[in-house]
PDB file of N, CA and C in Angstrom:
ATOM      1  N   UNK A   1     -60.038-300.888 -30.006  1.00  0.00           N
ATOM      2  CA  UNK A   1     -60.927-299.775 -30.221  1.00  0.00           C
ATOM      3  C   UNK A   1     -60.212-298.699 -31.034  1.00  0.00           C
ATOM      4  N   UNK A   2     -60.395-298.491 -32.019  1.00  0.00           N
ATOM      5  CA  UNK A   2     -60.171-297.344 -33.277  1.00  0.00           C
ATOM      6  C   UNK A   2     -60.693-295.913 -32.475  1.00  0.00           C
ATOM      7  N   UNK A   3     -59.641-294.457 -32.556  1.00  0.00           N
ATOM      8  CA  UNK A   3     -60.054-293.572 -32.352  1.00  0.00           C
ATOM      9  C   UNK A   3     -61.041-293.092 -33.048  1.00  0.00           C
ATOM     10  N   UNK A   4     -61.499-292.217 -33.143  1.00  0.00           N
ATOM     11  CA  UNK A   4     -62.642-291.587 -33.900  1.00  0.00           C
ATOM     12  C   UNK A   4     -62.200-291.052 -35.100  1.00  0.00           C
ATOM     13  N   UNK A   5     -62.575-290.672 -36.255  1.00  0.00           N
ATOM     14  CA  UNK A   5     -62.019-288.927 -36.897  1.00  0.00           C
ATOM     15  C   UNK A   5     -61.883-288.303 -36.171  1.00  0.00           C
ATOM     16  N   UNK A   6     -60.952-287.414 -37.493  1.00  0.00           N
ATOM     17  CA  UNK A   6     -61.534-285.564 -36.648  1.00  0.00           C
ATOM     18  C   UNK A   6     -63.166-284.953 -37.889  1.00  0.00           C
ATOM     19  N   UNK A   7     -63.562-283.864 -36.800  1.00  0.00           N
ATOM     20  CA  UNK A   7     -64.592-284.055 -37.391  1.00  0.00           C
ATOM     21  C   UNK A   7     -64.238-282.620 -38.000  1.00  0.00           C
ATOM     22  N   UNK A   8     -65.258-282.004 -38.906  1.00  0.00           N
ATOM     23  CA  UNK A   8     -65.032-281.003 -39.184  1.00  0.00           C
ATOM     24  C   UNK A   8     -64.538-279.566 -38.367  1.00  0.00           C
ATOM     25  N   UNK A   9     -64.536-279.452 -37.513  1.00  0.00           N
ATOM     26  CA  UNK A   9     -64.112-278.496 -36.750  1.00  0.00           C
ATOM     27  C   UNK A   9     -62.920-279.248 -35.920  1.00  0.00           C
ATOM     28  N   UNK A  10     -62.627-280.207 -35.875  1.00  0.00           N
ATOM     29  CA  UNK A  10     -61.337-280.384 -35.701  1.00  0.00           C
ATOM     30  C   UNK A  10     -59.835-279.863 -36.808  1.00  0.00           C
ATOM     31  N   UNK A  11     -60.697-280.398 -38.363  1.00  0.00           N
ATOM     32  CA  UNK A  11     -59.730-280.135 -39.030  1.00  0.00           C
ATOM     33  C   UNK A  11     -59.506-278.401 -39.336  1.00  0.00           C
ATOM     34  N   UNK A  12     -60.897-278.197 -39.114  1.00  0.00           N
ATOM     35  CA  UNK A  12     -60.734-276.187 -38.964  1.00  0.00           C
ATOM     36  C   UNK A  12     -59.686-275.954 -38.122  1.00  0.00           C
ATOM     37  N   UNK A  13     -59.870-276.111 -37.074  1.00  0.00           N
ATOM     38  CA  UNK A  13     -58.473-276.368 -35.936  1.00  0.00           C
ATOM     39  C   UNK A  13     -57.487-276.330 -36.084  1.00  0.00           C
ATOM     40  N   UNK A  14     -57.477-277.446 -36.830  1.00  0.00           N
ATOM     41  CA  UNK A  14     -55.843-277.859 -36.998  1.00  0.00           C
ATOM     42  C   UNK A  14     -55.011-276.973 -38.230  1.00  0.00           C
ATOM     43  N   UNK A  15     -56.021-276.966 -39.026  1.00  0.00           N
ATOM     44  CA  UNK A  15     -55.211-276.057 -40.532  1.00  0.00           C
ATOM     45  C   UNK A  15     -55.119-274.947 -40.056  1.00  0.00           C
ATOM     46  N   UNK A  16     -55.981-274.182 -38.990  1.00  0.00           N
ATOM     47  CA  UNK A  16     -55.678-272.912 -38.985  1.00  0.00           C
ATOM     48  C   UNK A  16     -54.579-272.739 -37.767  1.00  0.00           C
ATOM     49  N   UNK A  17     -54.396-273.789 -36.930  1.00  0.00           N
ATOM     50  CA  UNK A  17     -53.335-273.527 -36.381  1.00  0.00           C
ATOM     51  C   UNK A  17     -52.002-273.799 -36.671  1.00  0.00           C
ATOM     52  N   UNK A  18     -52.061-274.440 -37.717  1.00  0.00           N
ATOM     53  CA  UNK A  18     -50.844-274.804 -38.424  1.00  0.00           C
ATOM     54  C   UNK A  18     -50.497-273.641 -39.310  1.00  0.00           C
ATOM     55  N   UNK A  19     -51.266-272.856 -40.129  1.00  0.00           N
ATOM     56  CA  UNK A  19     -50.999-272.210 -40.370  1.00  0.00           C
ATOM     57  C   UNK A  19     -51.041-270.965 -39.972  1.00  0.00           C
ATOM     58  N   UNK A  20     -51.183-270.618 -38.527  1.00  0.00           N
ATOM     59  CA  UNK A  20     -50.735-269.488 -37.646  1.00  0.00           C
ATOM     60  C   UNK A  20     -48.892-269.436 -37.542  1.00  0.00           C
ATOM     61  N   UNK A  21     -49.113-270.392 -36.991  1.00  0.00           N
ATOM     62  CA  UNK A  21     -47.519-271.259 -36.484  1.00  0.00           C
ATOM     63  C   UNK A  21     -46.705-271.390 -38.297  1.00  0.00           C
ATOM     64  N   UNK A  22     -46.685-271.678 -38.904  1.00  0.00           N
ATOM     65  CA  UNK A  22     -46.067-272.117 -40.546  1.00  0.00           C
ATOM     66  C   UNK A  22     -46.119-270.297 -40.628  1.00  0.00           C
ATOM     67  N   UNK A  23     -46.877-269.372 -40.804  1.00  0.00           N
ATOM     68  CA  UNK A  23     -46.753-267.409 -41.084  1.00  0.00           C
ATOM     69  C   UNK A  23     -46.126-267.260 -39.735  1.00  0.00           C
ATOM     70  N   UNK A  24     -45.997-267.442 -38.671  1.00  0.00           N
ATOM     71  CA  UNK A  24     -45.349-266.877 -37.867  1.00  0.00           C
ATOM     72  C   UNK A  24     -43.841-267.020 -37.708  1.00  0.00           C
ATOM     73  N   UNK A  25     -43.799-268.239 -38.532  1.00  0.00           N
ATOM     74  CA  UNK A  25     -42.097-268.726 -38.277  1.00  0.00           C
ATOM     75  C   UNK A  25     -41.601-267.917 -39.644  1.00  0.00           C
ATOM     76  N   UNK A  26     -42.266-268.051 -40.592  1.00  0.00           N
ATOM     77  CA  UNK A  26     -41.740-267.238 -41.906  1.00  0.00           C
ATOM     78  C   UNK A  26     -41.489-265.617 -41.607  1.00  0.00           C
ATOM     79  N   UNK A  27     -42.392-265.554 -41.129  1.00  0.00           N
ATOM     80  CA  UNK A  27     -42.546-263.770 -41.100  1.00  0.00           C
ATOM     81  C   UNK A  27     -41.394-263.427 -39.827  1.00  0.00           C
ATOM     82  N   UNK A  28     -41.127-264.347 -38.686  1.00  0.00           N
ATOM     83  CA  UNK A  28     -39.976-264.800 -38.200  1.00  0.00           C
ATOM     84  C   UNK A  28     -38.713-264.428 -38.851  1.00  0.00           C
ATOM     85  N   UNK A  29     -38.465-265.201 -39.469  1.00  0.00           N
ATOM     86  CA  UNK A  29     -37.662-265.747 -40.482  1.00  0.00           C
ATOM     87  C   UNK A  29     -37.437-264.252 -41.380  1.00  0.00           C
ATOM     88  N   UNK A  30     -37.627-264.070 -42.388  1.00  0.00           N
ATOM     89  CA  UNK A  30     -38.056-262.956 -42.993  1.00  0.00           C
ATOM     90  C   UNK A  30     -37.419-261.753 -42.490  1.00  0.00           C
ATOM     91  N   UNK A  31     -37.725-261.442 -40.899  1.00  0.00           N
ATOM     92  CA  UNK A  31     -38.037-260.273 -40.714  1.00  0.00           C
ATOM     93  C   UNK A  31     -36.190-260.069 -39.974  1.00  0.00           C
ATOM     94  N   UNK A  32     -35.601-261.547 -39.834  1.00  0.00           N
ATOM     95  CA  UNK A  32     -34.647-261.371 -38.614  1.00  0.00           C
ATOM     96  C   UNK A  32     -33.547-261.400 -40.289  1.00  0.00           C
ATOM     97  N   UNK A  33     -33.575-261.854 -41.423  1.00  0.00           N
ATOM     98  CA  UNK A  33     -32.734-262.482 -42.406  1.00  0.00           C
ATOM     99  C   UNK A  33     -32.902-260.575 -43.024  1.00  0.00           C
ATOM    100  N   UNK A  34     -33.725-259.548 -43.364  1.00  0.00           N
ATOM    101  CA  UNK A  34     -33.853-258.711 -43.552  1.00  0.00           C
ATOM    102  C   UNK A  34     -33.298-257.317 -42.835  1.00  0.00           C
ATOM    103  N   UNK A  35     -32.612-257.951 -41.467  1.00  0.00           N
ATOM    104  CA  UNK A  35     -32.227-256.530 -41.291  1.00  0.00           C
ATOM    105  C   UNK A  35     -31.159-256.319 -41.366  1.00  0.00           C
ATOM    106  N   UNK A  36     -30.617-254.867 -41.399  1.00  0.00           N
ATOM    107  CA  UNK A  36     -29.330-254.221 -42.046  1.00  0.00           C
ATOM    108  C   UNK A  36     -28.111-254.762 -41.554  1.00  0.00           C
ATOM    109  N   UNK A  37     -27.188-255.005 -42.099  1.00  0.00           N
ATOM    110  CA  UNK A  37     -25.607-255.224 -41.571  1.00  0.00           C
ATOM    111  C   UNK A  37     -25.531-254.336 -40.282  1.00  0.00           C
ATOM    112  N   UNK A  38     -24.748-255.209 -39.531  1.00  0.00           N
ATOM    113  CA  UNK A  38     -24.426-254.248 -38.218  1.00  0.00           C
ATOM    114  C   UNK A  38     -22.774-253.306 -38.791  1.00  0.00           C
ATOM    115  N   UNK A  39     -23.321-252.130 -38.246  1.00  0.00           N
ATOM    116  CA  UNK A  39     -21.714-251.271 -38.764  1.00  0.00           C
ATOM    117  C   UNK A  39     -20.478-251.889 -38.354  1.00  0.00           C
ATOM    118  N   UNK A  40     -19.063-251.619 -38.862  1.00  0.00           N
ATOM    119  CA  UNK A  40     -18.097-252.185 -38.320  1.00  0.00           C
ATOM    120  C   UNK A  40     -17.493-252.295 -37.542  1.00  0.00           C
ATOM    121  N   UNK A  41     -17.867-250.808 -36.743  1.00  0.00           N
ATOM    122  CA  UNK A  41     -16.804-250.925 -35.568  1.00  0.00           C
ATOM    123  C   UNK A  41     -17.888-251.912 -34.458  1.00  0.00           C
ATOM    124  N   UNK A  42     -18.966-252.194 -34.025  1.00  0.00           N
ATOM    125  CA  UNK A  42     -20.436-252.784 -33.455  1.00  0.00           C
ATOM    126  C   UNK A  42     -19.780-254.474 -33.571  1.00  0.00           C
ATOM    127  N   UNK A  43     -19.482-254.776 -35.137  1.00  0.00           N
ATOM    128  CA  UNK A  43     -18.678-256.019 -34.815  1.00  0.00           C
ATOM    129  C   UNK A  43     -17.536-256.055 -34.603  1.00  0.00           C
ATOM    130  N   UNK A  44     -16.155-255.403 -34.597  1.00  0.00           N
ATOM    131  CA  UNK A  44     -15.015-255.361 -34.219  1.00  0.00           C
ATOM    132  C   UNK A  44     -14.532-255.731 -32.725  1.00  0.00           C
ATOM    133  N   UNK A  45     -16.230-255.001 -32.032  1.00  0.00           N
ATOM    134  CA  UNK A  45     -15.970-254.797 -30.281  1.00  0.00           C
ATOM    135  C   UNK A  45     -16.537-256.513 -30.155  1.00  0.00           C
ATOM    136  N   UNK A  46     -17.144-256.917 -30.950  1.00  0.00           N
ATOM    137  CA  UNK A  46     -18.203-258.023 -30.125  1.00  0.00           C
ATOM    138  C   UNK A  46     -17.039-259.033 -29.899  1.00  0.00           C
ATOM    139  N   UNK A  47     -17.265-259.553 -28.691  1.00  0.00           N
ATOM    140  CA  UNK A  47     -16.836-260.680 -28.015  1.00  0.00           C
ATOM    141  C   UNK A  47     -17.682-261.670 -27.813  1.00  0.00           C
ATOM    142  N   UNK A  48     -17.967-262.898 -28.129  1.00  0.00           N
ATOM    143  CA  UNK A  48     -18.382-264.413 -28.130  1.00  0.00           C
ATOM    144  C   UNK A  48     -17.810-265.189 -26.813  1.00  0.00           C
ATOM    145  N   UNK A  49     -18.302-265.535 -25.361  1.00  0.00           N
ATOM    146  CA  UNK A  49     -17.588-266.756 -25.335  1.00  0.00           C
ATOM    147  C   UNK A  49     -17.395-267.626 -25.795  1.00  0.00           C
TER     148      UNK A  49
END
């Protein structure tokens, strides 16, 4: 037994949730690659385990 299509409001669905998720990771992305250098002494103190 073969699934069905999707029917038209499936594929509404799907493109628009893909492209919620695809702008949210960019604008993500974007927004964290855009902000200012941390000053020097801010990294001097930081410790990593």
């Amino acid at each position: 037994m073969q699934p069905e299509p999707l029917n038209v409001y499936g594929w509404i669905f799907m493109i628009g949730s893909l492209t919620f998720v695809w702008g949210l990771t960019i604008w993500c992305f974007a927004k964290v690659l855009s902000l200012p250098a941390p000053p020097p002494e801010e990294v001097k103190e930081f410790h990593s385990a």
